[in-house]
PDB file of N, CA and C in Angstrom:
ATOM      1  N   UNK A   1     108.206  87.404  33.989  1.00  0.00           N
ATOM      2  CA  UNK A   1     107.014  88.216  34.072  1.00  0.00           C
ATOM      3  C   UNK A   1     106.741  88.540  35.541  1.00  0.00           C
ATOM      4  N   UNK A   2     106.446  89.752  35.668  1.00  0.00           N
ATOM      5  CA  UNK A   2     106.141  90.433  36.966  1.00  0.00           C
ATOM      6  C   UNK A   2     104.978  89.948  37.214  1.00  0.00           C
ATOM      7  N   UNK A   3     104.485  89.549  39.056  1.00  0.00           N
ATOM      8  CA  UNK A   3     103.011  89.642  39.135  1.00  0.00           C
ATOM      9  C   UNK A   3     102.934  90.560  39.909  1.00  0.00           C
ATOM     10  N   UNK A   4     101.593  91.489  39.611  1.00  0.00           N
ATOM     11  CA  UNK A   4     101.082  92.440  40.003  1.00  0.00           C
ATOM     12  C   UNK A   4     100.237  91.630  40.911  1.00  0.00           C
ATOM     13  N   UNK A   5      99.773  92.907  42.338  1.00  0.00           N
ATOM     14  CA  UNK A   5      99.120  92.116  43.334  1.00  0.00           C
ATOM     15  C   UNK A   5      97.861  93.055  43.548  1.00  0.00           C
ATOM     16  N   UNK A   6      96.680  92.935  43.695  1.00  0.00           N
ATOM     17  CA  UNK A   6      95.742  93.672  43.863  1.00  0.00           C
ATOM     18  C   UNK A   6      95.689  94.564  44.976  1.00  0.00           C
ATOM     19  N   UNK A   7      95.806  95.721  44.476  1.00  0.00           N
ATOM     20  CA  UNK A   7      95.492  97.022  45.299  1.00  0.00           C
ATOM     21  C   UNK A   7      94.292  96.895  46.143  1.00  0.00           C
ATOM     22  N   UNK A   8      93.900  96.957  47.286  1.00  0.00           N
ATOM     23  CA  UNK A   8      92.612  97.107  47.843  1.00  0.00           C
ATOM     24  C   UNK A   8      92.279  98.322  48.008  1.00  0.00           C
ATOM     25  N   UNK A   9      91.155  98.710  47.798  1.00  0.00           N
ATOM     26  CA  UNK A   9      90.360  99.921  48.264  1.00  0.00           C
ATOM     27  C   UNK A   9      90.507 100.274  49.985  1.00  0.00           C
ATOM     28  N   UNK A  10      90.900 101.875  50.234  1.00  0.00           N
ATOM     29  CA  UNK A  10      91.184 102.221  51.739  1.00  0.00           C
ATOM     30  C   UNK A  10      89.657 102.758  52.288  1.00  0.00           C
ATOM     31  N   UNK A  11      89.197 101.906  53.171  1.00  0.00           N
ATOM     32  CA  UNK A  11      88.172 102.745  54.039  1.00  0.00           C
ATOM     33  C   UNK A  11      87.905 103.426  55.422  1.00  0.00           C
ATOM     34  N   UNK A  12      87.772 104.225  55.593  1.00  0.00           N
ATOM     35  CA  UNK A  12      88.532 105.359  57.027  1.00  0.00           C
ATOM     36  C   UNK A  12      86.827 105.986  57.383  1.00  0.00           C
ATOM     37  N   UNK A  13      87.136 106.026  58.588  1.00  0.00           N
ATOM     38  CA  UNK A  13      85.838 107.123  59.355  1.00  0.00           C
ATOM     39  C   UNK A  13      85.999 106.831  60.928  1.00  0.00           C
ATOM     40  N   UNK A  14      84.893 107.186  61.342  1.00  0.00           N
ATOM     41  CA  UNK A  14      84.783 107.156  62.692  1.00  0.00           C
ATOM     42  C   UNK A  14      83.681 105.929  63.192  1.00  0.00           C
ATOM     43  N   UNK A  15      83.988 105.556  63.993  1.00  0.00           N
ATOM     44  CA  UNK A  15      83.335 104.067  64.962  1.00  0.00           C
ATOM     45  C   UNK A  15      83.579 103.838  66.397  1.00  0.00           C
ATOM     46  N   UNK A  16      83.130 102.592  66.801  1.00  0.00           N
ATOM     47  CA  UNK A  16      82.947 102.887  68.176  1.00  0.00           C
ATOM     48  C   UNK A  16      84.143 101.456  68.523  1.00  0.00           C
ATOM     49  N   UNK A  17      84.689 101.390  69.284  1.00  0.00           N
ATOM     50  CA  UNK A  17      85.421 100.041  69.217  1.00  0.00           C
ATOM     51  C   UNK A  17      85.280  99.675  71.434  1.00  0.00           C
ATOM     52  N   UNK A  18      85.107  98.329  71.386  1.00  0.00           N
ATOM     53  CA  UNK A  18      84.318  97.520  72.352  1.00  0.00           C
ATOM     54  C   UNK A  18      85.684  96.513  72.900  1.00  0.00           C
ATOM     55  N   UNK A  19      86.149  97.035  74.006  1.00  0.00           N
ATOM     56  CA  UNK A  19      86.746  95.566  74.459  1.00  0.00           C
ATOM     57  C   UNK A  19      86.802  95.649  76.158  1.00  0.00           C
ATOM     58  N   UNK A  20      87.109  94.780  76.719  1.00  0.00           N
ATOM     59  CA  UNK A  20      86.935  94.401  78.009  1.00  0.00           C
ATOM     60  C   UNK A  20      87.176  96.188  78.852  1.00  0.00           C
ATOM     61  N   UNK A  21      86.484  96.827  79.530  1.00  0.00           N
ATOM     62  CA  UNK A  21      86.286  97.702  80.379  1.00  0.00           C
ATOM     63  C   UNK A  21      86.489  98.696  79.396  1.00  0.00           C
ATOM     64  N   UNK A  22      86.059  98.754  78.113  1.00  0.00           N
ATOM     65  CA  UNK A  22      85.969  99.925  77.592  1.00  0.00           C
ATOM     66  C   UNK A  22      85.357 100.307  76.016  1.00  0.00           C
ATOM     67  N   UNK A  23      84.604 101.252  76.034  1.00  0.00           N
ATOM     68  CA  UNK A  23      83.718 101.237  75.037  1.00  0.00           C
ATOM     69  C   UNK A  23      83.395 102.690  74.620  1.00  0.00           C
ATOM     70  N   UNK A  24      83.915 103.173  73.248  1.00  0.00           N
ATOM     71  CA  UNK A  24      84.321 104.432  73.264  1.00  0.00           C
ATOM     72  C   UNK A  24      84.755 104.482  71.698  1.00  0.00           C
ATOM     73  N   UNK A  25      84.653 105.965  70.900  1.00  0.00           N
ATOM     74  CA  UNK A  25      84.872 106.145  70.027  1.00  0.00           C
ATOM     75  C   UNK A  25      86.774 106.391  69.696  1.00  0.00           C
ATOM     76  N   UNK A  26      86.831 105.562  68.346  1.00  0.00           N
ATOM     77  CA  UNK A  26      87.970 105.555  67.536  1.00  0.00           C
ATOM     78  C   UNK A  26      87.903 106.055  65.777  1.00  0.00           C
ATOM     79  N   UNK A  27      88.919 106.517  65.194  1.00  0.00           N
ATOM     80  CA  UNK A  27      89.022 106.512  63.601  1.00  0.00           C
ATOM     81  C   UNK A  27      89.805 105.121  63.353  1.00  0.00           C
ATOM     82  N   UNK A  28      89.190 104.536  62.063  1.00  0.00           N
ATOM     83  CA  UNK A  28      89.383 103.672  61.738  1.00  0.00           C
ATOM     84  C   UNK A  28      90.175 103.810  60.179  1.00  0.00           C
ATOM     85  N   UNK A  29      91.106 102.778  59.853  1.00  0.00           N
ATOM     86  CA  UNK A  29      91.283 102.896  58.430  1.00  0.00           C
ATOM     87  C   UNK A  29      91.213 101.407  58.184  1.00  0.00           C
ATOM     88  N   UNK A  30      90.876 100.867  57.104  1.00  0.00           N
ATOM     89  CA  UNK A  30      90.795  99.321  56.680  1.00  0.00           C
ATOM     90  C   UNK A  30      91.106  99.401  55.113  1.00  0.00           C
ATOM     91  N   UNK A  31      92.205  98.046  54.905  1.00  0.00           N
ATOM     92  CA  UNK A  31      92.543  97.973  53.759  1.00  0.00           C
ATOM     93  C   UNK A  31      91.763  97.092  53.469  1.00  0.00           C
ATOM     94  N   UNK A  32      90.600  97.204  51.999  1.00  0.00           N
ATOM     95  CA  UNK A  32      89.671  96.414  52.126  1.00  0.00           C
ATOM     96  C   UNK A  32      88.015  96.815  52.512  1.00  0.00           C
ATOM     97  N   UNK A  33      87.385  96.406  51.723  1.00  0.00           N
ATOM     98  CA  UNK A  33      85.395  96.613  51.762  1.00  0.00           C
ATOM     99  C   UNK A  33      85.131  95.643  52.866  1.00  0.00           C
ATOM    100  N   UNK A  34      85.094  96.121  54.076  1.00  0.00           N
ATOM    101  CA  UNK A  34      84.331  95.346  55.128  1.00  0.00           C
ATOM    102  C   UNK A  34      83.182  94.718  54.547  1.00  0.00           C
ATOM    103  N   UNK A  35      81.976  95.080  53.623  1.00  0.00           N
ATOM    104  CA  UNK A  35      81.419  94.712  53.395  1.00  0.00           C
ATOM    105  C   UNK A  35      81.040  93.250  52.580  1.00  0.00           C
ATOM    106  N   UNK A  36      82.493  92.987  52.485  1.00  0.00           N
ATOM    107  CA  UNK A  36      82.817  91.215  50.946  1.00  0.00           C
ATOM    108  C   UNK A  36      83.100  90.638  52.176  1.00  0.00           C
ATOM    109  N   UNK A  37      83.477  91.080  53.247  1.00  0.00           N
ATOM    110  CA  UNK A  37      84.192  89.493  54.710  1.00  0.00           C
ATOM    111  C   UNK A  37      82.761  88.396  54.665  1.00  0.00           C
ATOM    112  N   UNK A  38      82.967  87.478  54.720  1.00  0.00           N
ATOM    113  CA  UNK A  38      82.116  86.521  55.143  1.00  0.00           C
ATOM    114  C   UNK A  38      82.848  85.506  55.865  1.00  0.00           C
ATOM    115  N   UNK A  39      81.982  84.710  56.283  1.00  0.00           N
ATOM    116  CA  UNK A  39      82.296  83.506  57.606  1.00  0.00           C
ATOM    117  C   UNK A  39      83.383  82.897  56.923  1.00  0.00           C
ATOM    118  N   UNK A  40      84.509  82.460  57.392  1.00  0.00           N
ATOM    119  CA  UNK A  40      85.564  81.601  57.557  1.00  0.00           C
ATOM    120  C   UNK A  40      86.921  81.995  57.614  1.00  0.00           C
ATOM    121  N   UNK A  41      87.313  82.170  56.653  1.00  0.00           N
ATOM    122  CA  UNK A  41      88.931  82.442  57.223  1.00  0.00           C
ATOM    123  C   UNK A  41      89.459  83.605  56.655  1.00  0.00           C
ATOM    124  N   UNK A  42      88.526  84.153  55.509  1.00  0.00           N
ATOM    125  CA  UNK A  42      88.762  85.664  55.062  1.00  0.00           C
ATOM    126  C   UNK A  42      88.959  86.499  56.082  1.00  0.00           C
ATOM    127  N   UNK A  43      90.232  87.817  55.609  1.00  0.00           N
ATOM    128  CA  UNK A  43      90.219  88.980  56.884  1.00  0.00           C
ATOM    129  C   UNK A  43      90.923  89.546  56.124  1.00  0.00           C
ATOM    130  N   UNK A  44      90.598  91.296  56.756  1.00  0.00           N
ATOM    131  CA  UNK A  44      90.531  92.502  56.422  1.00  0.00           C
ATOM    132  C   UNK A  44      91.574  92.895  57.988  1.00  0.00           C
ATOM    133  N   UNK A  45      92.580  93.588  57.428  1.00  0.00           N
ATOM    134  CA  UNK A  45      93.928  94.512  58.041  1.00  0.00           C
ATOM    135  C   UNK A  45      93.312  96.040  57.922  1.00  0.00           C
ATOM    136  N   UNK A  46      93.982  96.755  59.143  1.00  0.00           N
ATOM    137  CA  UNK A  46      93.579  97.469  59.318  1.00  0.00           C
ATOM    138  C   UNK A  46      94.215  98.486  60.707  1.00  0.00           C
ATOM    139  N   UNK A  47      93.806  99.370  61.308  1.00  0.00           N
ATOM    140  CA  UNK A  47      94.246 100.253  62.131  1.00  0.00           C
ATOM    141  C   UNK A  47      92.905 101.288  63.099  1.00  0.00           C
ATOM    142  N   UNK A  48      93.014 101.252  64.085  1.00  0.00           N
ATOM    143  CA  UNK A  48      92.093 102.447  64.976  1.00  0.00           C
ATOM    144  C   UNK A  48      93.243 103.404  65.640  1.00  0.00           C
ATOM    145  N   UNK A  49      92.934 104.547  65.394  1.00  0.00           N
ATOM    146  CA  UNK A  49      93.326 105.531  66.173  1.00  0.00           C
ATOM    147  C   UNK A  49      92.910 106.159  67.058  1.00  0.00           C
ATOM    148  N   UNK A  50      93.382 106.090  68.219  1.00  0.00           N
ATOM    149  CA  UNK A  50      93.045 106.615  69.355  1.00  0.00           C
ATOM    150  C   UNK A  50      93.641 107.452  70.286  1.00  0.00           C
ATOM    151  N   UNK A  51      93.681 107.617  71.863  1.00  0.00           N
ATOM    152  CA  UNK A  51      94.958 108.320  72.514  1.00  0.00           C
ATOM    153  C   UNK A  51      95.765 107.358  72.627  1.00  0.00           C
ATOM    154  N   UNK A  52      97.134 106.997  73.093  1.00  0.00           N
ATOM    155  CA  UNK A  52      97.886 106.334  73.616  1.00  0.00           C
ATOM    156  C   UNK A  52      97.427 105.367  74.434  1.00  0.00           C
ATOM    157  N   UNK A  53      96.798 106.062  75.510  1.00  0.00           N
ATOM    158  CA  UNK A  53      96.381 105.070  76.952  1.00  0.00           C
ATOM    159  C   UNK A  53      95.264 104.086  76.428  1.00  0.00           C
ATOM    160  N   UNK A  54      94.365 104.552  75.563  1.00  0.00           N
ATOM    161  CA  UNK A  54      93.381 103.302  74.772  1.00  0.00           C
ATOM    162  C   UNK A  54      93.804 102.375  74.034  1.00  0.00           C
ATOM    163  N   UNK A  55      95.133 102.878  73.456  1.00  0.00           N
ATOM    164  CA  UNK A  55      95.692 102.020  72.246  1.00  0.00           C
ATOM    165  C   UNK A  55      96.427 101.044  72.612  1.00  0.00           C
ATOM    166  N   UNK A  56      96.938 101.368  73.703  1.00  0.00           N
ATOM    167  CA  UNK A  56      97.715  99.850  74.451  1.00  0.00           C
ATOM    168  C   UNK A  56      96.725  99.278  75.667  1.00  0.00           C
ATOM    169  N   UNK A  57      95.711  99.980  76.203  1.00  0.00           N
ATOM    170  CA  UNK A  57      95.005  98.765  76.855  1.00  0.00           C
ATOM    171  C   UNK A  57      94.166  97.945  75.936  1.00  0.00           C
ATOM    172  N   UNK A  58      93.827  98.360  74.517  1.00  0.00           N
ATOM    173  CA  UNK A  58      93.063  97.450  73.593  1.00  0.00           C
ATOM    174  C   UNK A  58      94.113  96.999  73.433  1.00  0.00           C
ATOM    175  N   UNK A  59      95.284  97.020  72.946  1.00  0.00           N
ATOM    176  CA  UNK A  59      96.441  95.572  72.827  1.00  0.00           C
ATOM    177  C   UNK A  59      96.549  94.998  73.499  1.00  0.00           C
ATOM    178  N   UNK A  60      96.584  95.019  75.238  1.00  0.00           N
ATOM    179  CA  UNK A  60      96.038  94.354  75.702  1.00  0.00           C
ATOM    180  C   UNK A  60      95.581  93.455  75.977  1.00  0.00           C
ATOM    181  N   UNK A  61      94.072  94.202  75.763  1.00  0.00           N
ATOM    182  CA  UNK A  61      93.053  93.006  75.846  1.00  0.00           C
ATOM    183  C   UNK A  61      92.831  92.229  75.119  1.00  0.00           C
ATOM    184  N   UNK A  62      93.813  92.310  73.661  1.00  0.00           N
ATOM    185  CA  UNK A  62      93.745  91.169  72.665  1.00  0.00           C
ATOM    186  C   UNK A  62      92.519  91.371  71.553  1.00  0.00           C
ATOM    187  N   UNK A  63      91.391  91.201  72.042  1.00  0.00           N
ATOM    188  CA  UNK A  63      90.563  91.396  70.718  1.00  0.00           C
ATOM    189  C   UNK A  63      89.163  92.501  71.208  1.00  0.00           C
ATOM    190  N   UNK A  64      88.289  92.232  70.486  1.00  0.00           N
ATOM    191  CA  UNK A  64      87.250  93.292  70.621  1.00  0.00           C
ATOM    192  C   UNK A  64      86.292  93.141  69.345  1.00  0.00           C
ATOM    193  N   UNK A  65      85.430  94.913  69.429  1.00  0.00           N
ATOM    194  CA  UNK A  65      84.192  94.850  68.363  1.00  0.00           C
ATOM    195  C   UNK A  65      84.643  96.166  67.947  1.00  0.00           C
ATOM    196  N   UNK A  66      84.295  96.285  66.491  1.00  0.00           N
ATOM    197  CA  UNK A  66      83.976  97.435  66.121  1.00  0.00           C
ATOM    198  C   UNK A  66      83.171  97.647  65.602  1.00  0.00           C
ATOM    199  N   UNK A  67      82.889  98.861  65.285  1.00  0.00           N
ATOM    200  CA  UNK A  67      81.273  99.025  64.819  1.00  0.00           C
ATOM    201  C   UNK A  67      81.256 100.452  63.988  1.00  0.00           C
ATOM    202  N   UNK A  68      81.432 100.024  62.179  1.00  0.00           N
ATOM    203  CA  UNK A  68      81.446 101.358  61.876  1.00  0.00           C
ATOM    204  C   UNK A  68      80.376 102.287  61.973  1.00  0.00           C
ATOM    205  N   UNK A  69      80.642 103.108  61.221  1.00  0.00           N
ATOM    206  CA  UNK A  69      79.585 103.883  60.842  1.00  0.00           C
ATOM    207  C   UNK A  69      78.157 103.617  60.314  1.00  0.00           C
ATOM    208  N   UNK A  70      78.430 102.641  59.730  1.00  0.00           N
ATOM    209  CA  UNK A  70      76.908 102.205  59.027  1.00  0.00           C
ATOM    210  C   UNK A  70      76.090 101.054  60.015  1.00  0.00           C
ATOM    211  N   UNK A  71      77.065 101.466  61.099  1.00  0.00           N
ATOM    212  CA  UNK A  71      76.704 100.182  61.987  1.00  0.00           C
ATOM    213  C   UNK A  71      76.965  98.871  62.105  1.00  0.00           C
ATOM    214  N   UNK A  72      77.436  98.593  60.834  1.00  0.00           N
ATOM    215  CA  UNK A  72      78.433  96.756  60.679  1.00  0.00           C
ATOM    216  C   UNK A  72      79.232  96.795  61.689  1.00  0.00           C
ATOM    217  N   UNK A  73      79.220  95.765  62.876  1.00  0.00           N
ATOM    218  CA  UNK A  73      80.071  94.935  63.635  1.00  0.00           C
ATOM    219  C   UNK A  73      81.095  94.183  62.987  1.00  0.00           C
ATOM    220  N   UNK A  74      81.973  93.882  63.446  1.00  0.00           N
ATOM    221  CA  UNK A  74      83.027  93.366  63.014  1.00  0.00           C
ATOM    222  C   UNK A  74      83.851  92.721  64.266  1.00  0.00           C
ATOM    223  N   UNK A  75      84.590  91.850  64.758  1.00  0.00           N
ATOM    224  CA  UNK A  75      85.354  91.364  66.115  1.00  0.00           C
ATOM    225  C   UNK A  75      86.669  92.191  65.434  1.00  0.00           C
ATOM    226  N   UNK A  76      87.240  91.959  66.177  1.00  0.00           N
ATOM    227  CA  UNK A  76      88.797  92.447  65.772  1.00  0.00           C
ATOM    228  C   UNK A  76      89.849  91.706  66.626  1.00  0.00           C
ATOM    229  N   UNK A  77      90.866  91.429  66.631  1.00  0.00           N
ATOM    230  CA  UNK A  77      91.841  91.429  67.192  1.00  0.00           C
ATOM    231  C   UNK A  77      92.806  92.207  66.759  1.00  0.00           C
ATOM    232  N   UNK A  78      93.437  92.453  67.876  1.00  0.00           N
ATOM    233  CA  UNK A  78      94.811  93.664  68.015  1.00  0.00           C
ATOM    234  C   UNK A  78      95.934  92.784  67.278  1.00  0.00           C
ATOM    235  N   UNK A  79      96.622  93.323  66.632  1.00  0.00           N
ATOM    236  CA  UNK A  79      98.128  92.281  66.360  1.00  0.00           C
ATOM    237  C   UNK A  79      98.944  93.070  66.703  1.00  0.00           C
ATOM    238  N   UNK A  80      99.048  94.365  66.921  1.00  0.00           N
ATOM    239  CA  UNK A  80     100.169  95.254  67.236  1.00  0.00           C
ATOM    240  C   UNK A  80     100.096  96.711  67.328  1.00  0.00           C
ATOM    241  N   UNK A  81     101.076  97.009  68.413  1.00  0.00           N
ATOM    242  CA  UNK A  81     101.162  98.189  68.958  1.00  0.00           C
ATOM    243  C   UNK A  81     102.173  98.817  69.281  1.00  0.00           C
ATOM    244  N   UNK A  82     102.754 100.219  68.800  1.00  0.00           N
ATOM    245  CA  UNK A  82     103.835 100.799  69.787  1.00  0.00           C
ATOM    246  C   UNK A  82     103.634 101.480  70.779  1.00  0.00           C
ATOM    247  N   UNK A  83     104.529 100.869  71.801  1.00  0.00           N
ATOM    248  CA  UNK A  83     104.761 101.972  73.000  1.00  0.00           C
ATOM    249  C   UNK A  83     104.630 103.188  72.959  1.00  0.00           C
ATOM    250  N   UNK A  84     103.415 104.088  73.652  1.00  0.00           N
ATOM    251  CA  UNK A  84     103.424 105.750  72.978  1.00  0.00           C
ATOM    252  C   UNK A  84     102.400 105.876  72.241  1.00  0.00           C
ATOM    253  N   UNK A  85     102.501 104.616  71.437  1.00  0.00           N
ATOM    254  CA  UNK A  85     101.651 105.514  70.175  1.00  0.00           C
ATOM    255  C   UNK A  85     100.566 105.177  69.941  1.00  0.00           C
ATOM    256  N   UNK A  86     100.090 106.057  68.786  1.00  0.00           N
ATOM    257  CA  UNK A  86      98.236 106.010  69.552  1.00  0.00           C
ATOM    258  C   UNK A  86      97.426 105.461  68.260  1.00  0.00           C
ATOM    259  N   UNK A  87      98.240 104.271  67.748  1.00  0.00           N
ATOM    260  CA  UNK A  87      97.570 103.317  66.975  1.00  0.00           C
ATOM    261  C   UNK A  87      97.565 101.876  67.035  1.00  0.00           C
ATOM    262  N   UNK A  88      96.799 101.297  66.945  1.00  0.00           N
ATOM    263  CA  UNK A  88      96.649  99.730  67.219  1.00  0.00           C
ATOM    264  C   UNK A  88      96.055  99.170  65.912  1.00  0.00           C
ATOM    265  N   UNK A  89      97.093  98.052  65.550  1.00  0.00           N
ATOM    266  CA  UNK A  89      96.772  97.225  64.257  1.00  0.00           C
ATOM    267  C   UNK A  89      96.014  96.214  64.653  1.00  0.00           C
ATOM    268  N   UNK A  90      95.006  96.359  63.690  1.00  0.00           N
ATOM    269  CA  UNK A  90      93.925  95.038  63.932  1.00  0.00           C
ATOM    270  C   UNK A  90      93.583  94.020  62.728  1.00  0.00           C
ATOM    271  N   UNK A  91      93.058  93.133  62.553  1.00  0.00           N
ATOM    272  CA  UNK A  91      92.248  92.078  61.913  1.00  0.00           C
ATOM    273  C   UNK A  91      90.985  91.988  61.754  1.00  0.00           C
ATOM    274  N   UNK A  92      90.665  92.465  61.114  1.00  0.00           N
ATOM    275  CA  UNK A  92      88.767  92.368  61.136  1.00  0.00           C
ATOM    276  C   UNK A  92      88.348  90.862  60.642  1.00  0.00           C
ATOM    277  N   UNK A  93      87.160  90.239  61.307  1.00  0.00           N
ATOM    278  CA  UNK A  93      86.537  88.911  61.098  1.00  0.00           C
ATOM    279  C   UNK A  93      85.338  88.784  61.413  1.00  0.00           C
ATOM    280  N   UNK A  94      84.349  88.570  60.801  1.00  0.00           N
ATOM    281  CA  UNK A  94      83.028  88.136  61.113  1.00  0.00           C
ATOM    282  C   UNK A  94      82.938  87.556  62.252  1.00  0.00           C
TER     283      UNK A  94
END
């Protein structure tokens, strides 16, 4: 018997994302309702798009804030980035 694995819901818009010397708007996509994270070890995957030159100094700097649209904060850390390119994979966590 096959197991099937739960699909998460995709959520995308625009936000502001916060890390050491820089604070400035990004599009966001998150696999996953930011809104179910609660305190402990739950986390939400995900991506900001930006130019190039933002996307590797937030890798970088390792972690940060984001802040969607509705205004929910979130920390983030970066897990990965390509050279060039103008997206940075993150972790969302309370």
């Amino acid at each position: 018997m096959a197991l099937t694995r739960k699909v998460l819901p995709t959520f995308e818009g625009a936000g502001q994302v916060r890390f050491a010397g820089h604070d400035g708007p990004v599009q966001y996509r998150i696999s996953g309702d930011p809104s179910t994270l609660r305190p402990g070890h739950a986390r939400l995957r995900g991506a900001l798009s930006t130019s190039a030159e933002i996307a590797a100094d937030a890798f970088r700097a390792g972690e940060g804030v984001l802040v969607l649209e509705d205004g929910a904060s979130y920390r983030i850390v970066m897990l990965g980035h390509t050279a060039g390119g103008a997206e940075v994979f993150v972790e969302l966590r309370i």
